[in-house]
C-alpha atoms as a PDB file:
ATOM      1  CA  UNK A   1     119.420 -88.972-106.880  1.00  0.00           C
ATOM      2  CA  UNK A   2     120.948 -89.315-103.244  1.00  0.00           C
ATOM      3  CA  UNK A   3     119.755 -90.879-100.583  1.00  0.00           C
ATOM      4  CA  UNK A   4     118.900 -88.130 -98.534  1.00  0.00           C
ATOM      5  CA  UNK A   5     117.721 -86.160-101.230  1.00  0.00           C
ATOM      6  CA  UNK A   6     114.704 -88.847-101.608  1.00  0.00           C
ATOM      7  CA  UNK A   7     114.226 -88.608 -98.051  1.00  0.00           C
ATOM      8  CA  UNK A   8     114.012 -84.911 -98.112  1.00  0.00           C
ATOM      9  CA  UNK A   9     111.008 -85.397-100.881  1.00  0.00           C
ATOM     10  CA  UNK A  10     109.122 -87.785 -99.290  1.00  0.00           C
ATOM     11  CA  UNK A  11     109.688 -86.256 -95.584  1.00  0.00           C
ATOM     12  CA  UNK A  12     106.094 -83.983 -95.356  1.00  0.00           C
ATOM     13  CA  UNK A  13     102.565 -85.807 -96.684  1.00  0.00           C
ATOM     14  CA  UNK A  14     101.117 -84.797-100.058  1.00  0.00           C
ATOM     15  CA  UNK A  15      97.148 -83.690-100.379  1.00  0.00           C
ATOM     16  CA  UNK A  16      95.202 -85.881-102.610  1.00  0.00           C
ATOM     17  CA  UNK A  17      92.964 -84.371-105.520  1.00  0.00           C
ATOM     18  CA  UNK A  18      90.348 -83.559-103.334  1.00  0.00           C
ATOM     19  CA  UNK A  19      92.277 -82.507-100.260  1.00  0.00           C
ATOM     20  CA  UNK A  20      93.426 -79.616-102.883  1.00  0.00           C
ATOM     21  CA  UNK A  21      90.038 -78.460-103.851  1.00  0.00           C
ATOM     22  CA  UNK A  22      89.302 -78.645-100.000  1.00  0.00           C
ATOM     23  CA  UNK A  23      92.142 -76.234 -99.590  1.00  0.00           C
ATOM     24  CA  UNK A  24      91.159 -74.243-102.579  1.00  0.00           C
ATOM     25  CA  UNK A  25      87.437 -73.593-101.582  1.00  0.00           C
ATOM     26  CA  UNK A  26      87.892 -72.695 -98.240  1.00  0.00           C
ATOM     27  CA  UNK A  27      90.669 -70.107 -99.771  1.00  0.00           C
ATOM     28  CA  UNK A  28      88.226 -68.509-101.370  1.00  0.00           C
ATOM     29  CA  UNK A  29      85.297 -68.412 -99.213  1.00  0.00           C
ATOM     30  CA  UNK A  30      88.330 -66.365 -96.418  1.00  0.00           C
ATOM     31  CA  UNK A  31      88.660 -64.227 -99.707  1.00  0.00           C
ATOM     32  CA  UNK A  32      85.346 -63.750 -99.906  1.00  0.00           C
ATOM     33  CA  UNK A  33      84.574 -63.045 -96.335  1.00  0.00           C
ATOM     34  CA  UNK A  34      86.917 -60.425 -96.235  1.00  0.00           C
ATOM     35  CA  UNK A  35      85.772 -58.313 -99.204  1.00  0.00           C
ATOM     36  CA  UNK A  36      82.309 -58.416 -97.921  1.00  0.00           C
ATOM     37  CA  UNK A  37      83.830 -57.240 -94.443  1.00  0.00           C
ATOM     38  CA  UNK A  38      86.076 -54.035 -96.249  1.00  0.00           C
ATOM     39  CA  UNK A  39      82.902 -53.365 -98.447  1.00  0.00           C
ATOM     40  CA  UNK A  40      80.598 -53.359 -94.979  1.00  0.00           C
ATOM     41  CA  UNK A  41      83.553 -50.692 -93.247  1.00  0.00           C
ATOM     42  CA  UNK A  42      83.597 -48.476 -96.872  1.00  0.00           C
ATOM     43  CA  UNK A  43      79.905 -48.168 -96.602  1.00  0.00           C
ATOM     44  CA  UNK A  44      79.768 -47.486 -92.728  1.00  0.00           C
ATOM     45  CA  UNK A  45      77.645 -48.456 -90.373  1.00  0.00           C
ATOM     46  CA  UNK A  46      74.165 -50.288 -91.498  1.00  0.00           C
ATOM     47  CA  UNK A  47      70.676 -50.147 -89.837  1.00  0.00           C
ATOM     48  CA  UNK A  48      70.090 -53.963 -88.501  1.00  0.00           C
ATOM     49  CA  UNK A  49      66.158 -53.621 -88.966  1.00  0.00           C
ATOM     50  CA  UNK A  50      63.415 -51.088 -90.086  1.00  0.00           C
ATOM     51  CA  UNK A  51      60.229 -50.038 -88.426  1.00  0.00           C
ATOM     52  CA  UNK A  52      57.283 -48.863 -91.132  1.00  0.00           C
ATOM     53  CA  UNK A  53      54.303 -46.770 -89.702  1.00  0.00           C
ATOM     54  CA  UNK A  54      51.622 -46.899 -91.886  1.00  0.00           C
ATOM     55  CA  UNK A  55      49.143 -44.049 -92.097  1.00  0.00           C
ATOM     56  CA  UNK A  56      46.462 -43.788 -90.038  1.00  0.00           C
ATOM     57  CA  UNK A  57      48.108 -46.207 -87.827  1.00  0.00           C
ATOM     58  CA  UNK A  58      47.295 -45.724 -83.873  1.00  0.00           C
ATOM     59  CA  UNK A  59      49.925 -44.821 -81.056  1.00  0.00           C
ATOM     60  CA  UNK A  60      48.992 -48.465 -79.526  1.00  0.00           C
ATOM     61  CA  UNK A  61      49.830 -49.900 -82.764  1.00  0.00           C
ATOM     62  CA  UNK A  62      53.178 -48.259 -83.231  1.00  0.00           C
ATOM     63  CA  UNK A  63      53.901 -49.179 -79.413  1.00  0.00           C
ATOM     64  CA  UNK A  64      53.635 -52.624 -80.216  1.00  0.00           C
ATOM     65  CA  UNK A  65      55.704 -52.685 -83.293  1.00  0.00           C
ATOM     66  CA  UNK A  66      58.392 -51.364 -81.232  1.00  0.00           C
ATOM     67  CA  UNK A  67      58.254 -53.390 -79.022  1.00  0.00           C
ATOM     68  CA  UNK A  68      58.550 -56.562 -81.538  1.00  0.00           C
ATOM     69  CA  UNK A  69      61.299 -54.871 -83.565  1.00  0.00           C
ATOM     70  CA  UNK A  70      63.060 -54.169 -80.358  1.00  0.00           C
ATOM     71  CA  UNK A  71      62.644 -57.534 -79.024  1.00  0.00           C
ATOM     72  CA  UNK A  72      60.829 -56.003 -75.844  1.00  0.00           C
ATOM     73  CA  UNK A  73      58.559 -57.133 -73.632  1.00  0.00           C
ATOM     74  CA  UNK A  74      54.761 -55.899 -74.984  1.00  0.00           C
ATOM     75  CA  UNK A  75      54.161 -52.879 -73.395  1.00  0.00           C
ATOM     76  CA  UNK A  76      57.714 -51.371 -73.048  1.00  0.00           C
ATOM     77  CA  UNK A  77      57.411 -48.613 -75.665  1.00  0.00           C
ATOM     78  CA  UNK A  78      53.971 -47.618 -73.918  1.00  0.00           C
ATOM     79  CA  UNK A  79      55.375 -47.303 -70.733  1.00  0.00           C
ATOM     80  CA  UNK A  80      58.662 -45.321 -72.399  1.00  0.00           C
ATOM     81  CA  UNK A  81      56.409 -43.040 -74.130  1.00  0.00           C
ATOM     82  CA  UNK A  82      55.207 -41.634 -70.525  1.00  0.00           C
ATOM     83  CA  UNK A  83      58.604 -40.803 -69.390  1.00  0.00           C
ATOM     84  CA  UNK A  84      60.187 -39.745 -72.513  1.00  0.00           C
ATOM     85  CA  UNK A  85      59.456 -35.877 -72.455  1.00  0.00           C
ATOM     86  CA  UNK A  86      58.744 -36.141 -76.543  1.00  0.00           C
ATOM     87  CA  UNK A  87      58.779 -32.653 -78.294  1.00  0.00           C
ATOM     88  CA  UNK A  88      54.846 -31.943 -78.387  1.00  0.00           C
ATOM     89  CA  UNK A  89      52.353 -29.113 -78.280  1.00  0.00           C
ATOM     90  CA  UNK A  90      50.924 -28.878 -74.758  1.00  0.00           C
ATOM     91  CA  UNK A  91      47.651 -29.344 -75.750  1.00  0.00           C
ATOM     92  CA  UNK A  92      49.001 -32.848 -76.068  1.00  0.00           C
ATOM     93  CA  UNK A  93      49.166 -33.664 -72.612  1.00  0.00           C
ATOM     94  CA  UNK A  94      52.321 -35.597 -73.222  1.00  0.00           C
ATOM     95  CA  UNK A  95      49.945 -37.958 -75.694  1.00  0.00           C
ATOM     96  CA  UNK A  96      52.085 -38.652 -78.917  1.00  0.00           C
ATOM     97  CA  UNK A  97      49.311 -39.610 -80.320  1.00  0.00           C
ATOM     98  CA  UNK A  98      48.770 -37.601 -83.789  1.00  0.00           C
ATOM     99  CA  UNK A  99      52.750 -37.002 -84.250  1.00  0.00           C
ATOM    100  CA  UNK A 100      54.240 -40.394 -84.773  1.00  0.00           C
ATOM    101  CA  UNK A 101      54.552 -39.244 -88.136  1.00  0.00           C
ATOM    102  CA  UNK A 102      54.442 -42.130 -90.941  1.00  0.00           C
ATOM    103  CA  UNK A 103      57.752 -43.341 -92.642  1.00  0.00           C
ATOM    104  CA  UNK A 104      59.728 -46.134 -92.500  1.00  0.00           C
ATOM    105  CA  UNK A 105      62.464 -45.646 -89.652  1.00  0.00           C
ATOM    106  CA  UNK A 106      65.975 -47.337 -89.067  1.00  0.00           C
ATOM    107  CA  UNK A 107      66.429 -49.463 -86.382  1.00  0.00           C
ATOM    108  CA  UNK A 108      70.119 -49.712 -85.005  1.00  0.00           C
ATOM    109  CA  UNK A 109      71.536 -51.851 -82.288  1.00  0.00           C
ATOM    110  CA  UNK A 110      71.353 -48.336 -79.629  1.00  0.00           C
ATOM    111  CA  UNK A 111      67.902 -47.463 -80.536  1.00  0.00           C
ATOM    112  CA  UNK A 112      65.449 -47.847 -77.640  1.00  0.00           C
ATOM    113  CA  UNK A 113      61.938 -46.757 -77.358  1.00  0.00           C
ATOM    114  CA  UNK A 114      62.351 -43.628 -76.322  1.00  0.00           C
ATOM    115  CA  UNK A 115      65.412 -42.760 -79.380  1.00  0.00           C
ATOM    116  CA  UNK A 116      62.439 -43.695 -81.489  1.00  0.00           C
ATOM    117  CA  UNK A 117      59.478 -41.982 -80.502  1.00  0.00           C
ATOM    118  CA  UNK A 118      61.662 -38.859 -80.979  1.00  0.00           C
ATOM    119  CA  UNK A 119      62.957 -39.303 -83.810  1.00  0.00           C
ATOM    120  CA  UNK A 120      58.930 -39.907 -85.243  1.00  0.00           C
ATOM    121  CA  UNK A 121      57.793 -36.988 -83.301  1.00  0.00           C
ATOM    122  CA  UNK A 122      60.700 -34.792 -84.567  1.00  0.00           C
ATOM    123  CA  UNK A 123      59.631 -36.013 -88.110  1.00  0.00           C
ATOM    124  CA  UNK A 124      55.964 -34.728 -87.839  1.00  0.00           C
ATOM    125  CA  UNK A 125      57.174 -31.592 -86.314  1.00  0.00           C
ATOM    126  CA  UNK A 126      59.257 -31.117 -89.205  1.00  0.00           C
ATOM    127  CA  UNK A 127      56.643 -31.583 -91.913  1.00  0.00           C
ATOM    128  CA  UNK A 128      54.254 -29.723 -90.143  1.00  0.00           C
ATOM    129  CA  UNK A 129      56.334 -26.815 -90.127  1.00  0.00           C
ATOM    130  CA  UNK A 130      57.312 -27.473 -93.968  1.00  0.00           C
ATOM    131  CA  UNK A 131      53.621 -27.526 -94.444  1.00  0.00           C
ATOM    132  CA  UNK A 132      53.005 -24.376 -91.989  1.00  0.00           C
ATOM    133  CA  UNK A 133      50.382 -26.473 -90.259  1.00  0.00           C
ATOM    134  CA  UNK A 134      50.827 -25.072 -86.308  1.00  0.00           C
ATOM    135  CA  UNK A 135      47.205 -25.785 -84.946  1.00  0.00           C
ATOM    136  CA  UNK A 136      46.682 -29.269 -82.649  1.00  0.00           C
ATOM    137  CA  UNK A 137      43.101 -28.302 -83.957  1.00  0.00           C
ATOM    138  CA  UNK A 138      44.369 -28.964 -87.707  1.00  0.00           C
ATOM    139  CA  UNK A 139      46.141 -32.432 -86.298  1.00  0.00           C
ATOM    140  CA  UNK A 140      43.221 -33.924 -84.700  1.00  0.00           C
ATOM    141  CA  UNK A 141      41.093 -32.933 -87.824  1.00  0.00           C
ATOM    142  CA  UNK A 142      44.093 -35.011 -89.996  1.00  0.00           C
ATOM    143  CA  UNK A 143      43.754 -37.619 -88.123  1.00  0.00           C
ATOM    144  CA  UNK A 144      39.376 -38.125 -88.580  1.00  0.00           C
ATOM    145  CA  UNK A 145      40.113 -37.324 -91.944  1.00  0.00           C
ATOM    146  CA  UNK A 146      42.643 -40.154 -92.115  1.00  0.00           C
ATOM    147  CA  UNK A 147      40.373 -42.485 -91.228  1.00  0.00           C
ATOM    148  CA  UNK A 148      37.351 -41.274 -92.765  1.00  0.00           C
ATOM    149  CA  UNK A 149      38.586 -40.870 -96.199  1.00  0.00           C
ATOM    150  CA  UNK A 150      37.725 -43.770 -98.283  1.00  0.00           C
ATOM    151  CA  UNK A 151      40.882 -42.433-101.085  1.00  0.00           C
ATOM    152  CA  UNK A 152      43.037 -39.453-101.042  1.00  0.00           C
ATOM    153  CA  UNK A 153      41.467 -37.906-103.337  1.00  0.00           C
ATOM    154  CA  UNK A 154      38.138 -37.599-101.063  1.00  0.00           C
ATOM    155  CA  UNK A 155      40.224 -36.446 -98.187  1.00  0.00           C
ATOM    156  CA  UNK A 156      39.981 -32.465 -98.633  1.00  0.00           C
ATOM    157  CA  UNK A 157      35.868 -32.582 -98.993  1.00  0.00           C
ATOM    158  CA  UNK A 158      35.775 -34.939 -95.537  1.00  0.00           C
ATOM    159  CA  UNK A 159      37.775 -32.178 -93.919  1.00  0.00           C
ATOM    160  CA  UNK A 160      35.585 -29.872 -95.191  1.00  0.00           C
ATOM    161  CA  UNK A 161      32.738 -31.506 -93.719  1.00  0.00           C
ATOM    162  CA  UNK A 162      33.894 -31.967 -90.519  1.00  0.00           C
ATOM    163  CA  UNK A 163      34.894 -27.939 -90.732  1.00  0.00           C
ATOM    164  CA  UNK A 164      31.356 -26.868 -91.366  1.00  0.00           C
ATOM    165  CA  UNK A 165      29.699 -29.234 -88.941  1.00  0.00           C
ATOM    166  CA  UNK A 166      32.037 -27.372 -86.709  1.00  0.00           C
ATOM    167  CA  UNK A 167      31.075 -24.220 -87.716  1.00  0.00           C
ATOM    168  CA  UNK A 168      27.082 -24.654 -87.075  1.00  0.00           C
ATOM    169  CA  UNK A 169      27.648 -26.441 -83.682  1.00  0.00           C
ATOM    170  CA  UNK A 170      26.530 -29.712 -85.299  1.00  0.00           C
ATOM    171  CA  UNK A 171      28.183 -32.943 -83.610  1.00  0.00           C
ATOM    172  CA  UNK A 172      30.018 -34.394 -85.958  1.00  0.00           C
ATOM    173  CA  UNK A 173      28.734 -37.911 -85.163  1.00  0.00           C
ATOM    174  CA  UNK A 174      31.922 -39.601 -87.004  1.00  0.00           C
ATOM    175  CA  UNK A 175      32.180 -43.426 -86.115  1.00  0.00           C
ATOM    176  CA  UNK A 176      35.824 -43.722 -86.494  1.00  0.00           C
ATOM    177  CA  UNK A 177      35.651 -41.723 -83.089  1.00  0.00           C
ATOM    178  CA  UNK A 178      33.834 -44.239 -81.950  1.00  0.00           C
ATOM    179  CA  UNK A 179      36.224 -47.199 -83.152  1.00  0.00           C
ATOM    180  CA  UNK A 180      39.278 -45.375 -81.570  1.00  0.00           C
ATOM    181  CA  UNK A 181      36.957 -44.892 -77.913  1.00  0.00           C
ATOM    182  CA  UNK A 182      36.455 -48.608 -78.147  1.00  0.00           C
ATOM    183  CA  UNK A 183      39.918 -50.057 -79.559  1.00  0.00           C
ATOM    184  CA  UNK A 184      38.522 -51.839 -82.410  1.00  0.00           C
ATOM    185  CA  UNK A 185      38.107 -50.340 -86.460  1.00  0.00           C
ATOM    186  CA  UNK A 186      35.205 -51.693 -87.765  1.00  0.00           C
ATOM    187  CA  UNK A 187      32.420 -50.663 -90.409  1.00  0.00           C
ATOM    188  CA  UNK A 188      29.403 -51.988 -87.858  1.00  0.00           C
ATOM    189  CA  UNK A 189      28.793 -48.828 -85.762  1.00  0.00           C
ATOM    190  CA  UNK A 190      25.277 -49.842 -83.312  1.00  0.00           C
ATOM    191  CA  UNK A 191      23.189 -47.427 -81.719  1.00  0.00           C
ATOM    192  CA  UNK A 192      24.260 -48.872 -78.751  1.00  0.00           C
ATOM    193  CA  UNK A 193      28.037 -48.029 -79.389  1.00  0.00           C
ATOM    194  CA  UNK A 194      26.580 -44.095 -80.091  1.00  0.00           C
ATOM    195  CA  UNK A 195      25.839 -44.232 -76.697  1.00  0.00           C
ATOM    196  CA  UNK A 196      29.525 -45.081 -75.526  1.00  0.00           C
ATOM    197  CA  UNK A 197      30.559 -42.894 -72.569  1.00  0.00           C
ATOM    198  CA  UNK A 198      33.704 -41.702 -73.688  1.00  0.00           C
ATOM    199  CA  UNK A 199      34.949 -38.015 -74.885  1.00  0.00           C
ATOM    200  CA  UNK A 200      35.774 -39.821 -78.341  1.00  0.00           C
ATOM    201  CA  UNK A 201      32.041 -40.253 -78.765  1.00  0.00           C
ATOM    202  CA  UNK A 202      31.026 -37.679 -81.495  1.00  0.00           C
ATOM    203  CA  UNK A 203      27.730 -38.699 -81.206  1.00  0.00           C
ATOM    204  CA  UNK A 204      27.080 -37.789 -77.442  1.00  0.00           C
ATOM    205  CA  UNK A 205      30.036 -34.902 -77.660  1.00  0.00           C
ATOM    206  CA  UNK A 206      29.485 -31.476 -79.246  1.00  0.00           C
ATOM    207  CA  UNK A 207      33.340 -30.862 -80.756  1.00  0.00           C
ATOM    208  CA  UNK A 208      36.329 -32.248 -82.106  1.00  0.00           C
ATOM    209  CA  UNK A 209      37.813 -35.482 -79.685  1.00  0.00           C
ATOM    210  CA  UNK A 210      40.760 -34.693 -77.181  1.00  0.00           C
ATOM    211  CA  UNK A 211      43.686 -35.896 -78.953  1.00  0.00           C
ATOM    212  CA  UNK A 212      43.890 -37.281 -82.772  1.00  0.00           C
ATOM    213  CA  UNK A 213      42.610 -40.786 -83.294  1.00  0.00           C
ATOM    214  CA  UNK A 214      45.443 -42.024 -85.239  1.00  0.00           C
ATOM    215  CA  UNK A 215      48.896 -40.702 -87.120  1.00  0.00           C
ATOM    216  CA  UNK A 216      47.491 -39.616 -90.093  1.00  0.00           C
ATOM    217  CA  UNK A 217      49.925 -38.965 -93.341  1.00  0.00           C
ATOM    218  CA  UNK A 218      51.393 -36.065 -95.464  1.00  0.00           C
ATOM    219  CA  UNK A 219      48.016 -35.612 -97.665  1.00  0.00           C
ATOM    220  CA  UNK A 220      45.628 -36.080 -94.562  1.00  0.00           C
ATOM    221  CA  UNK A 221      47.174 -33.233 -93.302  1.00  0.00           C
ATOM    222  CA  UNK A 222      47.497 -31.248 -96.088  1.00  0.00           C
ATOM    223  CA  UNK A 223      43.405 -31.432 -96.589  1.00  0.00           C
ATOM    224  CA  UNK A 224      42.831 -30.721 -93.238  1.00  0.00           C
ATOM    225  CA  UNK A 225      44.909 -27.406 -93.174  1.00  0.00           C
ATOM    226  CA  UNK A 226      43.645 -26.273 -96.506  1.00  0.00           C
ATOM    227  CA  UNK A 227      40.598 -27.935 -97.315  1.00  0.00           C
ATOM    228  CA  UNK A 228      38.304 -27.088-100.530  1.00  0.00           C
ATOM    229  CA  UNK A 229      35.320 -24.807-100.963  1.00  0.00           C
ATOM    230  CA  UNK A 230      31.868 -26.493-100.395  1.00  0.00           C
ATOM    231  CA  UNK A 231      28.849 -26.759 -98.180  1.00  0.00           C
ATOM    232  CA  UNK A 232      28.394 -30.629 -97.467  1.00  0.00           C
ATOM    233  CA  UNK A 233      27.739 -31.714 -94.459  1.00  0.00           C
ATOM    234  CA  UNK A 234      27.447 -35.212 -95.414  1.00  0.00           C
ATOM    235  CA  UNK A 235      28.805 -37.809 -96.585  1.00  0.00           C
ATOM    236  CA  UNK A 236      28.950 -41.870 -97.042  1.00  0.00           C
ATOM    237  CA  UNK A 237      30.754 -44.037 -99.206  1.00  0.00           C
ATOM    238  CA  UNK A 238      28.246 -46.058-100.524  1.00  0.00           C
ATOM    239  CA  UNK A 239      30.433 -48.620-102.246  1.00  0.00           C
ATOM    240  CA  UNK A 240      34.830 -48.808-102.657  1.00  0.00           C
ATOM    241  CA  UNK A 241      35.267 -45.463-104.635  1.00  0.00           C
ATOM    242  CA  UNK A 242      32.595 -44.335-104.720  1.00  0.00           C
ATOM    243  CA  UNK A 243      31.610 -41.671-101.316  1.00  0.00           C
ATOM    244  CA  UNK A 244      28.935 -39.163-101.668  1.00  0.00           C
ATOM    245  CA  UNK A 245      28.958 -35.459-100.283  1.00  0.00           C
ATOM    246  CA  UNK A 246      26.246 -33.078 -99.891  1.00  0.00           C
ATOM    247  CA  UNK A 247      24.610 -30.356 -97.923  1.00  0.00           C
ATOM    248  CA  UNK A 248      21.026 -31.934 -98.239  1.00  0.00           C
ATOM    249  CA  UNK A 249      19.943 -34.006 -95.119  1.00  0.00           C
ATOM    250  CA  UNK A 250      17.104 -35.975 -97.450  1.00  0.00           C
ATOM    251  CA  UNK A 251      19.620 -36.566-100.178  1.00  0.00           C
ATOM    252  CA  UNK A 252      22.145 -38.038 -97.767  1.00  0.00           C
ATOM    253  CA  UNK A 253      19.562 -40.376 -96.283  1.00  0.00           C
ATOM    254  CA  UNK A 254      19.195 -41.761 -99.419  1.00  0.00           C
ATOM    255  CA  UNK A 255      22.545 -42.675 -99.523  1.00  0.00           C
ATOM    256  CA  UNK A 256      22.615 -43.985 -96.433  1.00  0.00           C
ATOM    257  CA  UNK A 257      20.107 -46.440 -97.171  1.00  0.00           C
ATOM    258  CA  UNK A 258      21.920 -47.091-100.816  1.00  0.00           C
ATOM    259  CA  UNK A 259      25.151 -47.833 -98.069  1.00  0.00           C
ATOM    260  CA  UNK A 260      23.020 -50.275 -95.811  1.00  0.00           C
ATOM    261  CA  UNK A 261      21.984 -52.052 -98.404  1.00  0.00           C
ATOM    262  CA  UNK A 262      25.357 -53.020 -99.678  1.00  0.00           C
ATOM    263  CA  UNK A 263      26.547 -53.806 -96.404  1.00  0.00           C
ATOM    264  CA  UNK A 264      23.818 -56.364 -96.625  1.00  0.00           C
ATOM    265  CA  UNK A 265      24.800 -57.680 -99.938  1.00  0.00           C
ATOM    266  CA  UNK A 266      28.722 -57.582 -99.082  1.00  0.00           C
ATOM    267  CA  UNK A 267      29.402 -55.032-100.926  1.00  0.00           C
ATOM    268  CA  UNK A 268      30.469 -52.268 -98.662  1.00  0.00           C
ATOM    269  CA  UNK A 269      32.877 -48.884 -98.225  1.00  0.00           C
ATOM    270  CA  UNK A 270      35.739 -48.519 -96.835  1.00  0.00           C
ATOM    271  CA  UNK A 271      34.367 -45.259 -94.492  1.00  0.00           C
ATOM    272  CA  UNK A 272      31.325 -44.610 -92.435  1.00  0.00           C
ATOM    273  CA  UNK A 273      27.961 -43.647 -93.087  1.00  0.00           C
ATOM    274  CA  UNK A 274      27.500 -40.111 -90.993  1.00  0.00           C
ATOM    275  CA  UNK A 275      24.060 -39.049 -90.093  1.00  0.00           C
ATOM    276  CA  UNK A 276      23.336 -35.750 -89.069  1.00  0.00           C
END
């Protein structure tokens, strides 16, 4: 071999073992990087977050989720909601409350409030009409009904309560009225608090509340819109599963008192006892 051919050889530096694998891994992480880049273009755009809206959950509660998911300052969405000419019923008043319709909702990188609240609105104006359900009336109802209901499967009978109450000009004395006038959700309902001035007072007020008192779901809405034959006027979940409807005043004290008494003991419902 020539002289200048074993300078030519040992002209550039040679990698050691390890400089190799080095070279190696970071070849295939570049590899690897790209394929996750064409797979992310093939499958288009991607939402960078969710928002979920649970049923039964309140305007001020979905306001403040959208404001976290946003990365907004707290009261952002509130303020948006004012200004955002949403597609509601007039009897709304502008109030979105009732029509943020639960579902779990894509957040991308141009959503703001506003984008949002739409979108929810347009959702609950869309199942609505799949359901044929036109009537604020039948909304508000949903959304006592929502909260009253101790299981789906008591939902249509609370509706029907709260229709025939209606119908013989009885208040319908429901505490989750209550709860919503005073920003709280609680089982403790005082005489005191039946005495809240508010129009969400069912106690003091003859009629169904302004607005709803929450977003209530698909099967809320379903039982209040077509609820099932019956004449209770009562009813009280004594214990978890377990809520009692009837017509008879006496009857339903008894439950009452059944109710109070496992409130004492720790054992209570998940609704609230309703005394005509």
């Amino acid at each position: 071999m020539s002289d200048v051919q074993r300078t030519v050889r040992r002209s550039g530096p040679r990698l050691s073992r390890a400089g190799r694998l080095v070279v190696v891994a970071v070849l295939c992480v570049l590899v690897l990087v790209a394929v996750l880049v064409v797979l992310r273009l093939l499958r288009g755009p991607q939402p960078e977050a969710k928002l979920t809206v649970p049923e039964g959950q309140r305007a001020s509660q979905v306001y403040a989720a959208t404001d976290k998911v946003l990365h907004l300052a707290h009261g952002s969405t509130a303020k948006a909601a004012k200004a955002a000419h949403l597609n509601l019923p007039d009897e709304a008043k502008g109030n979105p409350e009732g029509y943020l319709f639960p579902a779990t909702y894509p957040v991308r990188k141009d959503t703001t409030p506003a984008s949002l609240l739409a979108y929810m609105v347009d959702t609950a104006n869309q199942r609505l009409a799949d359901d044929r359900i036109a009537s604020y009336r039948t909304v508000v109802i949903a959304s006592i009904v929502q909260a009253e209901a101790d299981r789906p499967g008591d939902m249509g009978r609370v509706a029907r309560v709260i229709d025939n109450r209606l119908a013989k000009n009885m208040p319908l004395q429901m505490d989750s009225t209550i709860n919503y006038a005073l920003g709280r959700s609680t089982l403790n309902t005082s005489h005191s608090d039946t005495r809240t001035d508010s129009p969400y007072n069912t106690y003091k007020h003859q009629g169904l509340p302004p607005t709803p008192i929450d977003n209530p779901g698909a099967e809320a809405l379903k039982a209040a819109g077509s609820p099932p034959k019956g004449d209770w006027l009562y009813f009280v979940t004594v214990k978890p599963g377990d809520t009692r409807f009837t017509a008879d005043f006496q009857e339903h004290l008894r439950n009452v008192r059944e109710f109070n008494r496992n409130q004492k003991d720790g054992n209570t419902g998940s609704s609230q006892a309703q005394d005509g």
